[in-house]
Protein backbone atom coordinates (compact mmCIF):
# COMPACT_ATOMS: atom_id res chain seq x y z
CA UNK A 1 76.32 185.93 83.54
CA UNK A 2 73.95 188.69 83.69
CA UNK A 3 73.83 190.15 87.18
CA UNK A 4 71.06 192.25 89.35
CA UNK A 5 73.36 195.44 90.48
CA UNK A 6 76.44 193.72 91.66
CA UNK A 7 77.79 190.64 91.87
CA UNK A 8 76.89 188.88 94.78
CA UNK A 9 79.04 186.39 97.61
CA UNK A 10 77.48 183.27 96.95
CA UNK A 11 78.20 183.34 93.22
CA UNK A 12 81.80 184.05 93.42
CA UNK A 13 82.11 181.67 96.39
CA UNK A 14 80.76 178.88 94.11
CA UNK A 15 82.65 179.97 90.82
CA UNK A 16 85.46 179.42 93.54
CA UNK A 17 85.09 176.59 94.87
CA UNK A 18 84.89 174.76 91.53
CA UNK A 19 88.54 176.54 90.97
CA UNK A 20 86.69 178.95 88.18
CA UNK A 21 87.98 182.65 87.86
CA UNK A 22 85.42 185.31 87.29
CA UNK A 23 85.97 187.06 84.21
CA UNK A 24 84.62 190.59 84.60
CA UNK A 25 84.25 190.79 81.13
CA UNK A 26 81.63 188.09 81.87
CA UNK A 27 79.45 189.76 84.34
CA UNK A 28 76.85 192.31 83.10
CA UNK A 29 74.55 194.14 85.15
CA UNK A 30 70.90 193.84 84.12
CA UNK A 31 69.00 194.90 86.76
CA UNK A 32 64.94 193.88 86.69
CA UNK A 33 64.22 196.15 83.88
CA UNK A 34 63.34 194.92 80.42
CA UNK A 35 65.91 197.26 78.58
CA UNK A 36 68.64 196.69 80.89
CA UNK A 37 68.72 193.15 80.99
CA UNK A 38 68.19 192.59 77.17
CA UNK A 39 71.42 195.39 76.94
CA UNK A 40 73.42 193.62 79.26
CA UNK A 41 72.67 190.80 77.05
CA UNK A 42 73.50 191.85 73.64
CA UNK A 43 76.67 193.23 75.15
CA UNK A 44 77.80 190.01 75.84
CA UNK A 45 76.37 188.37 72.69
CA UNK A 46 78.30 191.00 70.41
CA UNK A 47 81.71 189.65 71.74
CA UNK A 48 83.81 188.40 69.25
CA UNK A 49 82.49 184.35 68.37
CA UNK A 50 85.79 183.42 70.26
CA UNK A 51 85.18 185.12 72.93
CA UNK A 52 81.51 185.34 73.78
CA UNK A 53 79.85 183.26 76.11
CA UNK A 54 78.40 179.05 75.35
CA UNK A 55 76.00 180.09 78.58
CA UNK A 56 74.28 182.51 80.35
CA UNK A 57 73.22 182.73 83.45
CA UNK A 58 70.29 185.24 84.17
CA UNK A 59 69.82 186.72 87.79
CA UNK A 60 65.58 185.96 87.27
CA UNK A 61 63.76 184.31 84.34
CA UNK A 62 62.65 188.07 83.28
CA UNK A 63 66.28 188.45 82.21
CA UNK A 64 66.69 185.11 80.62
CA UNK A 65 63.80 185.61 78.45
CA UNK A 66 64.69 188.98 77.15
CA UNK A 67 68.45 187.19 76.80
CA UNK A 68 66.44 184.92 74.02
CA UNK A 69 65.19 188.34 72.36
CA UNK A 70 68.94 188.95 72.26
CA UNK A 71 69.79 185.53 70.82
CA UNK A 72 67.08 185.43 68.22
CA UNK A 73 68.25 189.33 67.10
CA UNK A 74 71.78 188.32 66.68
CA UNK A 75 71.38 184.87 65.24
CA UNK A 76 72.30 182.73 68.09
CA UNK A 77 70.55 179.47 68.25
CA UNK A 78 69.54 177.80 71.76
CA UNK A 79 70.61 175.67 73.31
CA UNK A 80 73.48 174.71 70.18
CA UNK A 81 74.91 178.20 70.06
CA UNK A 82 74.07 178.78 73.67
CA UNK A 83 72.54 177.74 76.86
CA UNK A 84 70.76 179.68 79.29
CA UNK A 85 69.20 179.38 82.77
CA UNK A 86 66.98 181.45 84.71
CA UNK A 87 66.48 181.58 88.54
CA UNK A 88 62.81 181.54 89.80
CA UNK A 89 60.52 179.21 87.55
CA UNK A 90 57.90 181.58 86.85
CA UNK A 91 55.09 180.90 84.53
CA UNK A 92 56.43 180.93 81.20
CA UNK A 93 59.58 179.55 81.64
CA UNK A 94 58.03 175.95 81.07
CA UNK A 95 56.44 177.24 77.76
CA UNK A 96 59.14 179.46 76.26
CA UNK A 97 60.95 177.13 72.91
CA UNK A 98 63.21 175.77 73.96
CA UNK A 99 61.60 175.36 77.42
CA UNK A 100 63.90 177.56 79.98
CA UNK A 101 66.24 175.39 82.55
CA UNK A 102 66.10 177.56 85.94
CA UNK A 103 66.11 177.58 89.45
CA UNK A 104 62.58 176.98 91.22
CA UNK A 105 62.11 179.12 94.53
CA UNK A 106 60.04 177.83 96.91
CA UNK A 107 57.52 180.95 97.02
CA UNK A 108 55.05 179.58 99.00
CA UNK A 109 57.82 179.23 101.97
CA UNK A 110 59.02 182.72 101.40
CA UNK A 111 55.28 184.03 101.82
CA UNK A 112 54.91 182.37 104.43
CA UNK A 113 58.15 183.72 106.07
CA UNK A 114 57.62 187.05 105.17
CA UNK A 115 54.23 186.56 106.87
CA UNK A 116 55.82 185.56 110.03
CA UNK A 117 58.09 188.08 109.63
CA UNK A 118 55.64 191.14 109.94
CA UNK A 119 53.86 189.60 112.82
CA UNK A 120 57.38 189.36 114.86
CA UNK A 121 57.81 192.79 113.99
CA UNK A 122 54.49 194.19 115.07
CA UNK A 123 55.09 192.35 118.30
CA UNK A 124 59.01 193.37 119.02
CA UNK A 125 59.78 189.77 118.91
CA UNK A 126 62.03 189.60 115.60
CA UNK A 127 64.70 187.36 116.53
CA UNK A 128 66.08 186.27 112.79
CA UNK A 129 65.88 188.41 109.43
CA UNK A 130 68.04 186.40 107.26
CA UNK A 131 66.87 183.56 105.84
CA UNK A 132 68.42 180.66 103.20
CA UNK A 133 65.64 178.54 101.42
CA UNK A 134 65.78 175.57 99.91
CA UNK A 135 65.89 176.04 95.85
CA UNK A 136 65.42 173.53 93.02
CA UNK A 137 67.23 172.72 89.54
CA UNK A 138 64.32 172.22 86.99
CA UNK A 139 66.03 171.26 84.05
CA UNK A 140 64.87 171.87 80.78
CA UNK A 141 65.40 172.30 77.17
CA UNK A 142 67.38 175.51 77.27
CA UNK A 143 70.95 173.69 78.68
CA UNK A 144 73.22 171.59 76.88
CA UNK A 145 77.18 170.65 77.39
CA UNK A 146 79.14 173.25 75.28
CA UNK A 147 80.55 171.02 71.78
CA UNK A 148 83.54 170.11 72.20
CA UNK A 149 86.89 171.12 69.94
């Protein structure tokens, strides 16, 4: 899992839930930067074969695709070697080979909220600033269920 900064509630409450430990080892911080999230990917990729990941999940689909540049330059094929999913849906995940499985935001909602937002708060009327929105698997090409020993 490559992370933005830290690792955030929600994940770990869902890891939890389905009775899965965290593995710190696991969790890589790869911020929205190009270089950081493609490090925090080969770090992970240059585990021993044993030990490194079947999946990775990217915090955005920025990271996931610059986890493919780290796939390619170590060898890795996708989805056989590894799967990977994205969180947003932006433009190119649909066109990236093989296509990239993510999570769709609904952005036109968030705009629209945000919008709302800045009026309240011209007008001293804010009464909520946190927000949960409704998000969408899109699967793709990018997943498949890890082989199996």
């Amino acid at each position: 899992m490559i992370i933005s900064k830290k690792m955030s509630a929600a994940p770990m409450a869902a890891l939890q839930k389905n009775g899965i430990s965290a593995d710190p080892h696991l969790i890589k911080v790869g911020d929205y930067a190009s270089d950081k999230a493609y490090k925090a990917a080969c770090d992970l990729l240059e585990m021993r074969e044993q030990d490194r990941p079947t999946a990775i999940f990217a915090f955005n689909d920025l990271g996931a695709i610059n986890v493919y540049r780290a796939a390619r330059q170590h060898d890795i094929s996708l989805p056989e070697q590894l799967s990977i999913i994205g969180f947003d849906d932006v433009y190119p995940a649909a066109s990236m080979c093989p296509s990239l499985t993510t999570i769709r935001q609904p952005f036109d909602l968030i705009a629209r909220q945000c919008i709302d937002l800045i009026l309240e708060a011209r007008e001293g009327k804010v009464e909520q600033n946190y927000f949960i929105f409704p998000t969408q698997l899109v699967e793709r090409e990018s997943c498949v269920s890890p082989a199996r020993p």
